[in-house]
PDB file of N, CA and C in Angstrom:
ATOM      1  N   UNK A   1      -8.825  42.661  25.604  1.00  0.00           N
ATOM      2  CA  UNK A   1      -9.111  41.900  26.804  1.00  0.00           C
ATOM      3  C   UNK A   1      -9.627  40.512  26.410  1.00  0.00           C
ATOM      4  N   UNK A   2      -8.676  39.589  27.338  1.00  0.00           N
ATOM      5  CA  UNK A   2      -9.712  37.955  26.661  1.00  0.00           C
ATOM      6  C   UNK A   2     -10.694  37.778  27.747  1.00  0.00           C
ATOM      7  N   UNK A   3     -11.757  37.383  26.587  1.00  0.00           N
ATOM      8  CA  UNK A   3     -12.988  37.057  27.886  1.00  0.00           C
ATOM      9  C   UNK A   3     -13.158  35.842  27.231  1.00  0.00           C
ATOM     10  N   UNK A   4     -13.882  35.051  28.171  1.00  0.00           N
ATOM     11  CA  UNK A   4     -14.287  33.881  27.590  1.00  0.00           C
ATOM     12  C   UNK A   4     -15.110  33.458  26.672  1.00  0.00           C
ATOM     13  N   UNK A   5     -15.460  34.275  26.162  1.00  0.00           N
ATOM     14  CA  UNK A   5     -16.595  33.963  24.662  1.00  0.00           C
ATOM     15  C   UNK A   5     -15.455  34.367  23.881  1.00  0.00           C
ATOM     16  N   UNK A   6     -14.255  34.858  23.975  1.00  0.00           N
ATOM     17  CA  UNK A   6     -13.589  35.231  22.831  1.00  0.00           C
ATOM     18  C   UNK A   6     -12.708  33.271  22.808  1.00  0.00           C
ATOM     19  N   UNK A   7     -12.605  32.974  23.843  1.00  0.00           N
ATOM     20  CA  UNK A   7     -11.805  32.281  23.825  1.00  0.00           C
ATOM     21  C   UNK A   7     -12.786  30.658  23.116  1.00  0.00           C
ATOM     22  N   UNK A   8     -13.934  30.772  23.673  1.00  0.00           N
ATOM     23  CA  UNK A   8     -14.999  29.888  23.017  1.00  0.00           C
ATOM     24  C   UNK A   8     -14.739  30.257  21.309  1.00  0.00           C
ATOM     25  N   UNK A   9     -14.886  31.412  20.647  1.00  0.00           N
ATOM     26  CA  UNK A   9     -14.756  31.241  19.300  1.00  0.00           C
ATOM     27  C   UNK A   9     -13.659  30.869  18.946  1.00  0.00           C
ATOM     28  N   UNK A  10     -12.421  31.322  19.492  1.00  0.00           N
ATOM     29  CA  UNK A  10     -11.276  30.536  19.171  1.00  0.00           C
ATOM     30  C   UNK A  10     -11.135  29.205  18.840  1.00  0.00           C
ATOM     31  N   UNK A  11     -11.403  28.891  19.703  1.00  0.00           N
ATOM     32  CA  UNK A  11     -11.297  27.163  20.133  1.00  0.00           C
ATOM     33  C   UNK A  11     -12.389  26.756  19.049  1.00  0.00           C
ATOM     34  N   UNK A  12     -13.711  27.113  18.786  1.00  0.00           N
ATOM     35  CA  UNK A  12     -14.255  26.646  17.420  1.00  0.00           C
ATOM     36  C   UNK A  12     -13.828  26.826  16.145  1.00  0.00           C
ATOM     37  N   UNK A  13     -13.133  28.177  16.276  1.00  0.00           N
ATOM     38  CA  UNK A  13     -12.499  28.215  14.589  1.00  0.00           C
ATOM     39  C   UNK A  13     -11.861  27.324  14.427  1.00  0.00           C
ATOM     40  N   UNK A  14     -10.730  26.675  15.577  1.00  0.00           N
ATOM     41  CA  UNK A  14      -9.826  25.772  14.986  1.00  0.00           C
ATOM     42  C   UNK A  14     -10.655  24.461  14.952  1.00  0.00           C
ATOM     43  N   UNK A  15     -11.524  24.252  15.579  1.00  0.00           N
ATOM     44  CA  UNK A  15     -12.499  22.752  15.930  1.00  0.00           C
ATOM     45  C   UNK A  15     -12.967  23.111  14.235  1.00  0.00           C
ATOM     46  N   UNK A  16     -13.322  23.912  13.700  1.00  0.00           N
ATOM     47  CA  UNK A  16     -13.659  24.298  12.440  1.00  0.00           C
ATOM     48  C   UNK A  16     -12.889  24.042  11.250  1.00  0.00           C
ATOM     49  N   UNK A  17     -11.386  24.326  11.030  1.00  0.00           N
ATOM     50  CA  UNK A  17     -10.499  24.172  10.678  1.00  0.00           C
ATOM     51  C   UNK A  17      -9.828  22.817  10.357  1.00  0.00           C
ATOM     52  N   UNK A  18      -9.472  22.072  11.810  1.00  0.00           N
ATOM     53  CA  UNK A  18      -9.921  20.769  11.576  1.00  0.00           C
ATOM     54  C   UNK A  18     -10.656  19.568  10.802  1.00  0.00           C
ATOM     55  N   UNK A  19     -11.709  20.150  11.099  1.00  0.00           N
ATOM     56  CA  UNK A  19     -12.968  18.922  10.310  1.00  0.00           C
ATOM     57  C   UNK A  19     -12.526  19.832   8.894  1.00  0.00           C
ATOM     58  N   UNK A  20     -12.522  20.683   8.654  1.00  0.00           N
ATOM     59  CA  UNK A  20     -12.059  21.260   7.270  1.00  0.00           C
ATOM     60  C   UNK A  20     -11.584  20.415   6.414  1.00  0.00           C
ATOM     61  N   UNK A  21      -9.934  20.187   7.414  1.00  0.00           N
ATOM     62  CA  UNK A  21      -8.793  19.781   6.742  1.00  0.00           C
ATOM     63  C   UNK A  21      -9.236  18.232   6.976  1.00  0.00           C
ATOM     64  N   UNK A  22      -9.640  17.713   7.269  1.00  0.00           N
ATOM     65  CA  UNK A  22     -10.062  16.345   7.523  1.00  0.00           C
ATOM     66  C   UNK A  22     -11.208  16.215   6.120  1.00  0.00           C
ATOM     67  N   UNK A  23     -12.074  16.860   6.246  1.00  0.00           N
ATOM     68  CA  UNK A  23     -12.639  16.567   4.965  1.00  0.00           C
ATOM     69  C   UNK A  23     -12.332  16.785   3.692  1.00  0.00           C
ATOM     70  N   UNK A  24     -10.982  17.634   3.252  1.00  0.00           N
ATOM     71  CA  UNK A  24     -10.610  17.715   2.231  1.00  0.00           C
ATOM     72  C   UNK A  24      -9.889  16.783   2.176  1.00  0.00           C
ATOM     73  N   UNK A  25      -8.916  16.375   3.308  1.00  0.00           N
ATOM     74  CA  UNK A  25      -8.473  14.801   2.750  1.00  0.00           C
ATOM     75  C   UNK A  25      -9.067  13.748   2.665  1.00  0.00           C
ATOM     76  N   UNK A  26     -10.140  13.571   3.071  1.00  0.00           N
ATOM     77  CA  UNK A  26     -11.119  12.164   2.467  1.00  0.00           C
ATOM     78  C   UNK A  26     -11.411  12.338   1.629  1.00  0.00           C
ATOM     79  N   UNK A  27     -12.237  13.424   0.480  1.00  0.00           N
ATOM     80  CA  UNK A  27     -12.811  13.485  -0.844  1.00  0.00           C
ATOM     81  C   UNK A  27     -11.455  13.843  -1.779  1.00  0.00           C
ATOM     82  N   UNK A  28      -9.986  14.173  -1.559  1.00  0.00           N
ATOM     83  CA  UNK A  28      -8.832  14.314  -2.111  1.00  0.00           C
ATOM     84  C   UNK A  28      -8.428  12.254  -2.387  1.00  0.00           C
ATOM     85  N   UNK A  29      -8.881  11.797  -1.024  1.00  0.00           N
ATOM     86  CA  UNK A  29      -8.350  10.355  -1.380  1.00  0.00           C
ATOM     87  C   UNK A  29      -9.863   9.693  -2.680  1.00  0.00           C
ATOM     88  N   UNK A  30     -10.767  10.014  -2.235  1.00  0.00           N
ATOM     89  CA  UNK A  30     -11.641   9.552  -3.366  1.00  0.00           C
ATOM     90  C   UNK A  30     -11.790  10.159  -4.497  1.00  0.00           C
ATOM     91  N   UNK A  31     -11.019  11.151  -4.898  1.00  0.00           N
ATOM     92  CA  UNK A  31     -10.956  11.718  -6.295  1.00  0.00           C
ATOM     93  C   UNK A  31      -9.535  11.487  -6.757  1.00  0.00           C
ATOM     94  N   UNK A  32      -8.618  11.936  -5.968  1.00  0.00           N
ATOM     95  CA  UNK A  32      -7.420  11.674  -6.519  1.00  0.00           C
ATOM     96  C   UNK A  32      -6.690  10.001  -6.328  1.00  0.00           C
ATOM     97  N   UNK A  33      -5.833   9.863  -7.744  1.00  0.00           N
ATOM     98  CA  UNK A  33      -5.115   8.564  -8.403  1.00  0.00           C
ATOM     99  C   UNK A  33      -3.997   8.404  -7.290  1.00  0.00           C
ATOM    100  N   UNK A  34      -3.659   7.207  -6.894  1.00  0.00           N
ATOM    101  CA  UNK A  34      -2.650   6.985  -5.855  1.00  0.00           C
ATOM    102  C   UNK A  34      -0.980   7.185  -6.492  1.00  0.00           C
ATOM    103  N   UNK A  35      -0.776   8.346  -5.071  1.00  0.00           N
ATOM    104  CA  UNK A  35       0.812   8.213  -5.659  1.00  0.00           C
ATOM    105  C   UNK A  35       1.630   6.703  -6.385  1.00  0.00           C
ATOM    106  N   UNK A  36       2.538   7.379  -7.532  1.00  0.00           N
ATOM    107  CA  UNK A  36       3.209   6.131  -7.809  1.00  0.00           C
ATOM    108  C   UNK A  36       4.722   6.728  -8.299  1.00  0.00           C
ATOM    109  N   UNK A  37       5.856   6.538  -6.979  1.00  0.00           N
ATOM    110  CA  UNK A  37       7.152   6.616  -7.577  1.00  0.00           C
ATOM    111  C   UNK A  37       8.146   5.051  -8.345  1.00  0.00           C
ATOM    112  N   UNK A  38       8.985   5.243  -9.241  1.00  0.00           N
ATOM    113  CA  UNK A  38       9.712   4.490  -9.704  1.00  0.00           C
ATOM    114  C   UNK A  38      11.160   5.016  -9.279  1.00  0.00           C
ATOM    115  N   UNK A  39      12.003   4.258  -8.173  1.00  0.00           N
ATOM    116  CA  UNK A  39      13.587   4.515  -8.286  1.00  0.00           C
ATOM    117  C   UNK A  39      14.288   3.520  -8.871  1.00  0.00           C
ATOM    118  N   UNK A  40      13.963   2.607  -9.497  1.00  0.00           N
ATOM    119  CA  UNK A  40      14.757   1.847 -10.387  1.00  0.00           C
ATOM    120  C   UNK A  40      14.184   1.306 -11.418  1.00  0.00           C
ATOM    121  N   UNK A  41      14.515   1.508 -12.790  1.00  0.00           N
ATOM    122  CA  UNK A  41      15.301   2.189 -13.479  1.00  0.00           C
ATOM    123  C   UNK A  41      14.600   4.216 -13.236  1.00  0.00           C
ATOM    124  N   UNK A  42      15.873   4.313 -13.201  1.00  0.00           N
ATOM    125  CA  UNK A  42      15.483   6.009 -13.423  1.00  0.00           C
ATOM    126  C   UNK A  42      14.913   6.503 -14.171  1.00  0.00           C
ATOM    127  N   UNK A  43      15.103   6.591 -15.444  1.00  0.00           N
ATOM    128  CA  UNK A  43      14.638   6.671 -16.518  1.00  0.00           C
ATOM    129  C   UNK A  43      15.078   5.602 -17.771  1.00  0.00           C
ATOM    130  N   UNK A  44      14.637   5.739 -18.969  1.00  0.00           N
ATOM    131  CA  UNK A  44      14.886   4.879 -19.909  1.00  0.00           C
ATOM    132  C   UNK A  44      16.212   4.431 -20.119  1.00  0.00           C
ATOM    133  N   UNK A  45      16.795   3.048 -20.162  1.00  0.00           N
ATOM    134  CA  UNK A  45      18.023   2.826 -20.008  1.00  0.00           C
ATOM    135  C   UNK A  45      18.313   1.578 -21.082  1.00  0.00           C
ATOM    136  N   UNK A  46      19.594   1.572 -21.320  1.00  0.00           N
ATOM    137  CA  UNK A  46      20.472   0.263 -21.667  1.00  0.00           C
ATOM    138  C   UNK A  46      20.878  -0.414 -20.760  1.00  0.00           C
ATOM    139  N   UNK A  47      20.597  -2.124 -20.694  1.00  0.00           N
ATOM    140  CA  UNK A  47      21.490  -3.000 -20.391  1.00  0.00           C
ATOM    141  C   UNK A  47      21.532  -4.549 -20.822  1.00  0.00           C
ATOM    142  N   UNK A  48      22.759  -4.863 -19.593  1.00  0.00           N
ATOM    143  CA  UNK A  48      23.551  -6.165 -20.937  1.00  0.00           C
ATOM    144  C   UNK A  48      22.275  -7.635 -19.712  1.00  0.00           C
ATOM    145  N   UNK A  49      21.971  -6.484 -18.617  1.00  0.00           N
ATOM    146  CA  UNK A  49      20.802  -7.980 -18.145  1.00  0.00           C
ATOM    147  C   UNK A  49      20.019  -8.386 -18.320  1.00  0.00           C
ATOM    148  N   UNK A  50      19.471  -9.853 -18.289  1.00  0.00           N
ATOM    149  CA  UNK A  50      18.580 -10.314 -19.022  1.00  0.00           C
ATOM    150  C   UNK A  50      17.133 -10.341 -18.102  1.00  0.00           C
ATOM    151  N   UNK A  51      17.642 -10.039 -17.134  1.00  0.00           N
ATOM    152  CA  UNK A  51      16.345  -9.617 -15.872  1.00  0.00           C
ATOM    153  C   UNK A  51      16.564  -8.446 -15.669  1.00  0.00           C
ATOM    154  N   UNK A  52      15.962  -7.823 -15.073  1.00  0.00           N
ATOM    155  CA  UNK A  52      16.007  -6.179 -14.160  1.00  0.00           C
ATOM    156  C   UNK A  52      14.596  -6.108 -13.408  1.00  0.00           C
ATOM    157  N   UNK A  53      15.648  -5.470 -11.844  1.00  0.00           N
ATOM    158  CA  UNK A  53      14.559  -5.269 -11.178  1.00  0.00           C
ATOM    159  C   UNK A  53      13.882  -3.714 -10.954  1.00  0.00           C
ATOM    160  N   UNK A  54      12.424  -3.850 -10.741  1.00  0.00           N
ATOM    161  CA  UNK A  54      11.493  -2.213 -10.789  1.00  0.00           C
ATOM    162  C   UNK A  54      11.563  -2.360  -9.320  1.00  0.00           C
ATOM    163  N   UNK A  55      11.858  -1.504  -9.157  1.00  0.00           N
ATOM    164  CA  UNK A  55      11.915  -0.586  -7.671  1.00  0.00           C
ATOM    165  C   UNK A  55      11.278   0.403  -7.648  1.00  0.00           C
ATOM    166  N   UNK A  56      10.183   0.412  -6.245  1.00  0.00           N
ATOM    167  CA  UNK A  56       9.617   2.194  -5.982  1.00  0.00           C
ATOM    168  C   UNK A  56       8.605   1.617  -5.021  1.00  0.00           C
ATOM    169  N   UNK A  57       7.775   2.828  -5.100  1.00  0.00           N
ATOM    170  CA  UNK A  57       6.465   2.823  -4.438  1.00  0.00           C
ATOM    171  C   UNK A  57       5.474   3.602  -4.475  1.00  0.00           C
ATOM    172  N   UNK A  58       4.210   3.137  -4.137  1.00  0.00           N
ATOM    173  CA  UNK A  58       3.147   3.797  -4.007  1.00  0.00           C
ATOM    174  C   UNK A  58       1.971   3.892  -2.538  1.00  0.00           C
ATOM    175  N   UNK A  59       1.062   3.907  -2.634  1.00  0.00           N
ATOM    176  CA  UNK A  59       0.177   4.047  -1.397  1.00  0.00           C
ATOM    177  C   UNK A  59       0.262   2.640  -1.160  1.00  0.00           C
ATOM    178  N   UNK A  60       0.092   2.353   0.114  1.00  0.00           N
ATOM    179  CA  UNK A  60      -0.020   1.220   0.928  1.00  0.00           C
ATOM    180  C   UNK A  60      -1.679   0.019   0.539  1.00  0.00           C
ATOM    181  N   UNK A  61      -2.622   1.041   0.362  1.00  0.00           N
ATOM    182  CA  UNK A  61      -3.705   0.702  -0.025  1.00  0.00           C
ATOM    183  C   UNK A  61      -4.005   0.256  -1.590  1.00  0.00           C
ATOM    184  N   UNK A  62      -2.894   0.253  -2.527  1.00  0.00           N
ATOM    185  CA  UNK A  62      -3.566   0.376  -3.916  1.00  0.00           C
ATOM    186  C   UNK A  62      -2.868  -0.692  -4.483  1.00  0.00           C
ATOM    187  N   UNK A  63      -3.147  -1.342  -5.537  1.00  0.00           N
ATOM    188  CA  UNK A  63      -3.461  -2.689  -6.121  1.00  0.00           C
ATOM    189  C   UNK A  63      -2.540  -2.400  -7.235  1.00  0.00           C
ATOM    190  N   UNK A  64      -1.214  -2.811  -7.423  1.00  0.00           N
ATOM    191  CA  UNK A  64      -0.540  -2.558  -8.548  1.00  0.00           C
ATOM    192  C   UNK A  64       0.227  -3.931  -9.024  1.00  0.00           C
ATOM    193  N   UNK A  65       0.001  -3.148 -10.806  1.00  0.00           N
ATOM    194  CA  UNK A  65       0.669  -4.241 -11.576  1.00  0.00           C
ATOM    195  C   UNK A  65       1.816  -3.621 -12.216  1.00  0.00           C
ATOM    196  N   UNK A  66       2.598  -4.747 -12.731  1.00  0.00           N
ATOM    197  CA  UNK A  66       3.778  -4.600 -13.905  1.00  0.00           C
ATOM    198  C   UNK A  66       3.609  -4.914 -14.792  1.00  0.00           C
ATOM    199  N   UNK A  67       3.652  -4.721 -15.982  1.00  0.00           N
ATOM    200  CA  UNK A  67       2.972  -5.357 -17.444  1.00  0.00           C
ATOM    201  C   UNK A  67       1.988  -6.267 -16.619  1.00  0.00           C
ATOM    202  N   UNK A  68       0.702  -5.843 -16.381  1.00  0.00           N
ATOM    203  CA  UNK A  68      -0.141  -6.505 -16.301  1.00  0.00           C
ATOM    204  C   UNK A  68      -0.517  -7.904 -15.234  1.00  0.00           C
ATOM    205  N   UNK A  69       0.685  -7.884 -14.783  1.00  0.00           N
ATOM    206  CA  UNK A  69       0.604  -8.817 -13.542  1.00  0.00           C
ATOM    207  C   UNK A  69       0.628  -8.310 -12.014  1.00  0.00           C
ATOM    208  N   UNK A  70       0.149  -8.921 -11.128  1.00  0.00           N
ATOM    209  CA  UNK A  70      -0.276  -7.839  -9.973  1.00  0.00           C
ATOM    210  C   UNK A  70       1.172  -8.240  -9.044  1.00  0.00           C
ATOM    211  N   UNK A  71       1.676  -7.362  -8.196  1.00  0.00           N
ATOM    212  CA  UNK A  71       3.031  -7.572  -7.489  1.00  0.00           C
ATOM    213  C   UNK A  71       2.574  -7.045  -6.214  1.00  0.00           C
ATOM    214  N   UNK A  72       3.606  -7.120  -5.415  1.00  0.00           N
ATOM    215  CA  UNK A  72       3.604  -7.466  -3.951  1.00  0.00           C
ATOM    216  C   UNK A  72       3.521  -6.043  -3.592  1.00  0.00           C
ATOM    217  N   UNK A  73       3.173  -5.404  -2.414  1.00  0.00           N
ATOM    218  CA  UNK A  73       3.326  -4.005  -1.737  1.00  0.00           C
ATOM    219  C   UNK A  73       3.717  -4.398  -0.695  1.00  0.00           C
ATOM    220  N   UNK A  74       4.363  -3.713   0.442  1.00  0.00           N
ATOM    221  CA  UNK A  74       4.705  -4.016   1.625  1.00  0.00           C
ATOM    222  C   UNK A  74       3.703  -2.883   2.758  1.00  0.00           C
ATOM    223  N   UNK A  75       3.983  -2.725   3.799  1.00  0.00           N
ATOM    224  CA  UNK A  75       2.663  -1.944   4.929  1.00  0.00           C
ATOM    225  C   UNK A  75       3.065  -0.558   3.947  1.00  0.00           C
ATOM    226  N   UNK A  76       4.098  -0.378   3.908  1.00  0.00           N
ATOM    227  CA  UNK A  76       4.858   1.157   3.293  1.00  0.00           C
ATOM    228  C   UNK A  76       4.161   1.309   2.076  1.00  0.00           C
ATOM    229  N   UNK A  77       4.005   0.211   1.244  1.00  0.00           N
ATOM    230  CA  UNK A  77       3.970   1.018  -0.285  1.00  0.00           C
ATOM    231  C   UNK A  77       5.146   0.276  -0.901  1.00  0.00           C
ATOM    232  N   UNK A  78       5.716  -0.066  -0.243  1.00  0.00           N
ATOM    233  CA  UNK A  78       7.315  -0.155  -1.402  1.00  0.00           C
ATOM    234  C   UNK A  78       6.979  -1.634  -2.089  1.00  0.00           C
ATOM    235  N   UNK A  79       7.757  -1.691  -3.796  1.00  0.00           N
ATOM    236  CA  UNK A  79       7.713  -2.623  -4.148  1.00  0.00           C
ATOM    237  C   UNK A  79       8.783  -3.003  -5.027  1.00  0.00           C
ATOM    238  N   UNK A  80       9.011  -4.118  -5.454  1.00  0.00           N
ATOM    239  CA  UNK A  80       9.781  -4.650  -5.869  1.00  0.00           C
ATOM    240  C   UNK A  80       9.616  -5.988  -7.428  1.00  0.00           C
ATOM    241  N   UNK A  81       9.651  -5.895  -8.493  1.00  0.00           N
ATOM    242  CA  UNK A  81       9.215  -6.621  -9.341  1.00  0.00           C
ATOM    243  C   UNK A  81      10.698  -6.954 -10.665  1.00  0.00           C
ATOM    244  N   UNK A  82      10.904  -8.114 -10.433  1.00  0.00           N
ATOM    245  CA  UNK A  82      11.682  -8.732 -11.235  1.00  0.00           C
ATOM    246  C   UNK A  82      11.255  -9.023 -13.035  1.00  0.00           C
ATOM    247  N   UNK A  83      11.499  -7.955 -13.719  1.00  0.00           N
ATOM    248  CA  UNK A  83      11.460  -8.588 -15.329  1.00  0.00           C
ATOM    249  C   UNK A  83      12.076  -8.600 -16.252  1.00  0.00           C
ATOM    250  N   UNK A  84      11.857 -10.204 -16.860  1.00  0.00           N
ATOM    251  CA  UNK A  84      12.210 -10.527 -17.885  1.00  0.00           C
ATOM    252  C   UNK A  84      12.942 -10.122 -19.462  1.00  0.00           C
ATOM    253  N   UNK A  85      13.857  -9.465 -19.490  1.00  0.00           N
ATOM    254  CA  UNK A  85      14.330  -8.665 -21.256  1.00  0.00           C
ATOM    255  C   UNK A  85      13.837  -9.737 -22.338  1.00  0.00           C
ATOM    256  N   UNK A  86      14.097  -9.150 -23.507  1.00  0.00           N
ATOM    257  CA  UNK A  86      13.739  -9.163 -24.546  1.00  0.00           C
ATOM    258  C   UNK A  86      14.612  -8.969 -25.191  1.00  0.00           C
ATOM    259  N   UNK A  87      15.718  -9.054 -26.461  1.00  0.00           N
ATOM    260  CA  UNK A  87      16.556  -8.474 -27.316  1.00  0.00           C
ATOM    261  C   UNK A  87      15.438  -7.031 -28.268  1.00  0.00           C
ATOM    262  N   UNK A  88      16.385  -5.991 -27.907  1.00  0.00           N
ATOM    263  CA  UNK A  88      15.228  -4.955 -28.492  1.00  0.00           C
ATOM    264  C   UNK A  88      15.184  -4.105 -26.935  1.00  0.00           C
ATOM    265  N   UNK A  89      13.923  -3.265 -27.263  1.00  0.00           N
ATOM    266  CA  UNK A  89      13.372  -2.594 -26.651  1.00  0.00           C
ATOM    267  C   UNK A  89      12.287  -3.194 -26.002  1.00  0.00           C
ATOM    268  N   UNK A  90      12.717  -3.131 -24.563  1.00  0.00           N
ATOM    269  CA  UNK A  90      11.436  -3.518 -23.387  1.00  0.00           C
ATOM    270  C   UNK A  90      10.492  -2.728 -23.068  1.00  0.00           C
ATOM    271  N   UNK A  91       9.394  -2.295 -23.160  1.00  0.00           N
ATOM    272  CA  UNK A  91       8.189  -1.604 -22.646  1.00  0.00           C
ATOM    273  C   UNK A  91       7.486  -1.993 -21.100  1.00  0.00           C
ATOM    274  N   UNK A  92       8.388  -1.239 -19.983  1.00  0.00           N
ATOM    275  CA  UNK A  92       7.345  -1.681 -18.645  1.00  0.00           C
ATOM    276  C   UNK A  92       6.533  -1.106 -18.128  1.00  0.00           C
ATOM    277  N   UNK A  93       5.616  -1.237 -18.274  1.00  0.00           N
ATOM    278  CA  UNK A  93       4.032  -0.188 -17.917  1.00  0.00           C
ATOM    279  C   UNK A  93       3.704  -0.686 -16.416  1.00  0.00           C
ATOM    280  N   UNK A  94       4.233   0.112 -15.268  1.00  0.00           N
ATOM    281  CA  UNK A  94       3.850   0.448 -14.300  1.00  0.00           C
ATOM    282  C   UNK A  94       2.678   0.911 -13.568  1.00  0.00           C
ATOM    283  N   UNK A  95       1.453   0.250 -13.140  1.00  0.00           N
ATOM    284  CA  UNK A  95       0.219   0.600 -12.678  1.00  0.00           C
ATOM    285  C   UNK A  95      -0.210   0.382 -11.020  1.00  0.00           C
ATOM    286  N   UNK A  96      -0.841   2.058 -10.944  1.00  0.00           N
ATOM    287  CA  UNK A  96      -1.168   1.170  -9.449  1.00  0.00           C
ATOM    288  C   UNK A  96      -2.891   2.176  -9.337  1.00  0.00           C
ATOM    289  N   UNK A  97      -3.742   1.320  -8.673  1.00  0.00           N
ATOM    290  CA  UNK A  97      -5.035   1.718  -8.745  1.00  0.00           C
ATOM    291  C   UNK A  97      -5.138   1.553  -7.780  1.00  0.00           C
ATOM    292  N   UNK A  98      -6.220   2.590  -7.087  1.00  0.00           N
ATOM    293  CA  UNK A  98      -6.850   2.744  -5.972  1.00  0.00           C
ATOM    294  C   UNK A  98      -7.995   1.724  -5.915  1.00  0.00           C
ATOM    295  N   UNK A  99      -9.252   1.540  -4.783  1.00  0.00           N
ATOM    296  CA  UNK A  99     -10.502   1.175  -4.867  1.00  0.00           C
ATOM    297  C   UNK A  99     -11.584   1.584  -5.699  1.00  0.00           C
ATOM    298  N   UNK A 100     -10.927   2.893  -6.045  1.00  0.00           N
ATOM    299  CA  UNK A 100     -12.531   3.699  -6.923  1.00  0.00           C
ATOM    300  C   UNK A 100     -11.543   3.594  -7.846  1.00  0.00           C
ATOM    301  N   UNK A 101     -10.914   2.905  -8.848  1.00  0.00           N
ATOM    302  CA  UNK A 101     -10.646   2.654 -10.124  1.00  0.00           C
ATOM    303  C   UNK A 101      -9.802   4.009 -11.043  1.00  0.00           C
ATOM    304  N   UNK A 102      -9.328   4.846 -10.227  1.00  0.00           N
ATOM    305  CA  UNK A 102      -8.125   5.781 -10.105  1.00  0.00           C
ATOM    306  C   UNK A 102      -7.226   5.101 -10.151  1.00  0.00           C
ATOM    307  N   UNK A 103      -6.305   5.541 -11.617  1.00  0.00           N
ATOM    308  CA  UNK A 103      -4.805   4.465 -11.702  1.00  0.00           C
ATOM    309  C   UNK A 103      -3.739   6.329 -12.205  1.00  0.00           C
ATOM    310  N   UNK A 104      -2.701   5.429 -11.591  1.00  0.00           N
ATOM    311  CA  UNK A 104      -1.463   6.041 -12.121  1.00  0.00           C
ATOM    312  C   UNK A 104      -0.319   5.205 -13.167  1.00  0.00           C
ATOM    313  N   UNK A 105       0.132   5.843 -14.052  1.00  0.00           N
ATOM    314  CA  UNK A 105       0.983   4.603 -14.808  1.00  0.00           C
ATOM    315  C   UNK A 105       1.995   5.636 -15.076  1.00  0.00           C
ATOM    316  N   UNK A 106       3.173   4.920 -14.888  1.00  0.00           N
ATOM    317  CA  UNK A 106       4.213   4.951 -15.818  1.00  0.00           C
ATOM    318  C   UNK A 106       4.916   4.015 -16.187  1.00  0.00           C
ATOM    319  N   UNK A 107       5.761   4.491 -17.467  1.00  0.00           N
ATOM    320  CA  UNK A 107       6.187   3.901 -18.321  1.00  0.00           C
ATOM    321  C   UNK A 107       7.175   3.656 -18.137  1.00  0.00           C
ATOM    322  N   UNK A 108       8.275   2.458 -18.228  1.00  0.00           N
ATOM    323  CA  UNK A 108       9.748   2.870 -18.539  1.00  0.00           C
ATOM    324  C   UNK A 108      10.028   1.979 -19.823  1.00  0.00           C
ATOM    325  N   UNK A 109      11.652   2.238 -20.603  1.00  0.00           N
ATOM    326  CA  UNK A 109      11.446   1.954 -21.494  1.00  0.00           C
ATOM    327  C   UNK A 109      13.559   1.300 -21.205  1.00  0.00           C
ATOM    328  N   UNK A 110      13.503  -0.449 -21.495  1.00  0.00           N
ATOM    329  CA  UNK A 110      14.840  -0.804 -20.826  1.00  0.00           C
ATOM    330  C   UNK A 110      15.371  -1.287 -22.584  1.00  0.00           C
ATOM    331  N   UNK A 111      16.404  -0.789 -22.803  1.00  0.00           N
ATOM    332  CA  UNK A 111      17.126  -1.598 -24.342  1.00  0.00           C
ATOM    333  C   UNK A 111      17.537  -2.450 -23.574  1.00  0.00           C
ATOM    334  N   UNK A 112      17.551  -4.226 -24.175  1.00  0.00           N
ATOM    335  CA  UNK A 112      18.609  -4.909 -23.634  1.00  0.00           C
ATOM    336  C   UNK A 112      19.353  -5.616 -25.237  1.00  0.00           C
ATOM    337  N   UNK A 113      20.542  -5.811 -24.989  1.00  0.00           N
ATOM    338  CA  UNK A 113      21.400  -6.600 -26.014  1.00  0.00           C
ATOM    339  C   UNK A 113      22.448  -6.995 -25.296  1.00  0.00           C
ATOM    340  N   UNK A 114      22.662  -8.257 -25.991  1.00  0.00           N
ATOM    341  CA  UNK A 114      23.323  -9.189 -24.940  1.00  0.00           C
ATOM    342  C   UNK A 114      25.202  -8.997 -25.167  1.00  0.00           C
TER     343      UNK A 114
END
């Protein structure tokens, strides 16, 4: 039978549940490193260009560089960074940091020869 005190605990478990899930995602954003995808280059590659562009994204909120220089984010996250080859092996170290000093990096690694 529903009576209304059953229906009062109901309605608090989930009012309970809630603030739960609400507080595990605020101390999840202050402990955990901000997502960071790369879709271009895929993985480590050859080519004959003497530029190439890094494509991907990360959180909307976080402060990222490319070898060390800081690049643009859009409201999304998405970004876009144009670099420079080298004859040899290119090293692009991908970083993006949150406010509390949580970084994610990856690496990619571009051969170019002309």
């Amino acid at each position: 039978m529903i009576t209304p005190k059953k229906i009062a605990l109901i309605v608090f478990a989930i009012f309970l549940i809630f603030v739960a899930w609400y507080f595990y995602r605020e101390i999840c954003f202050l402990i955990k490193a901000p997502k960071l995808e790369v879709f271009q280059p895929p993985a480590d590659i050859s080519t004959t260009q003497k530029t190439f562009e890094i494509i991907g994204k990360t959180d909307s909120t976080a402060y990222l560089l490319v070898n060390e220089q800081e690049t643009y984010l859009d409201r999304e996250g998405n970004f876009k960074a144009e670099v420079n080859l080298v004859d040899g092996v290119n090293t692009i170290k991908i970083e993006s940091k949150n406010r509390f000093n949580k970084n994610n990096i990856i690496i990619r690694r571009i051969i170019y020869s002309k």
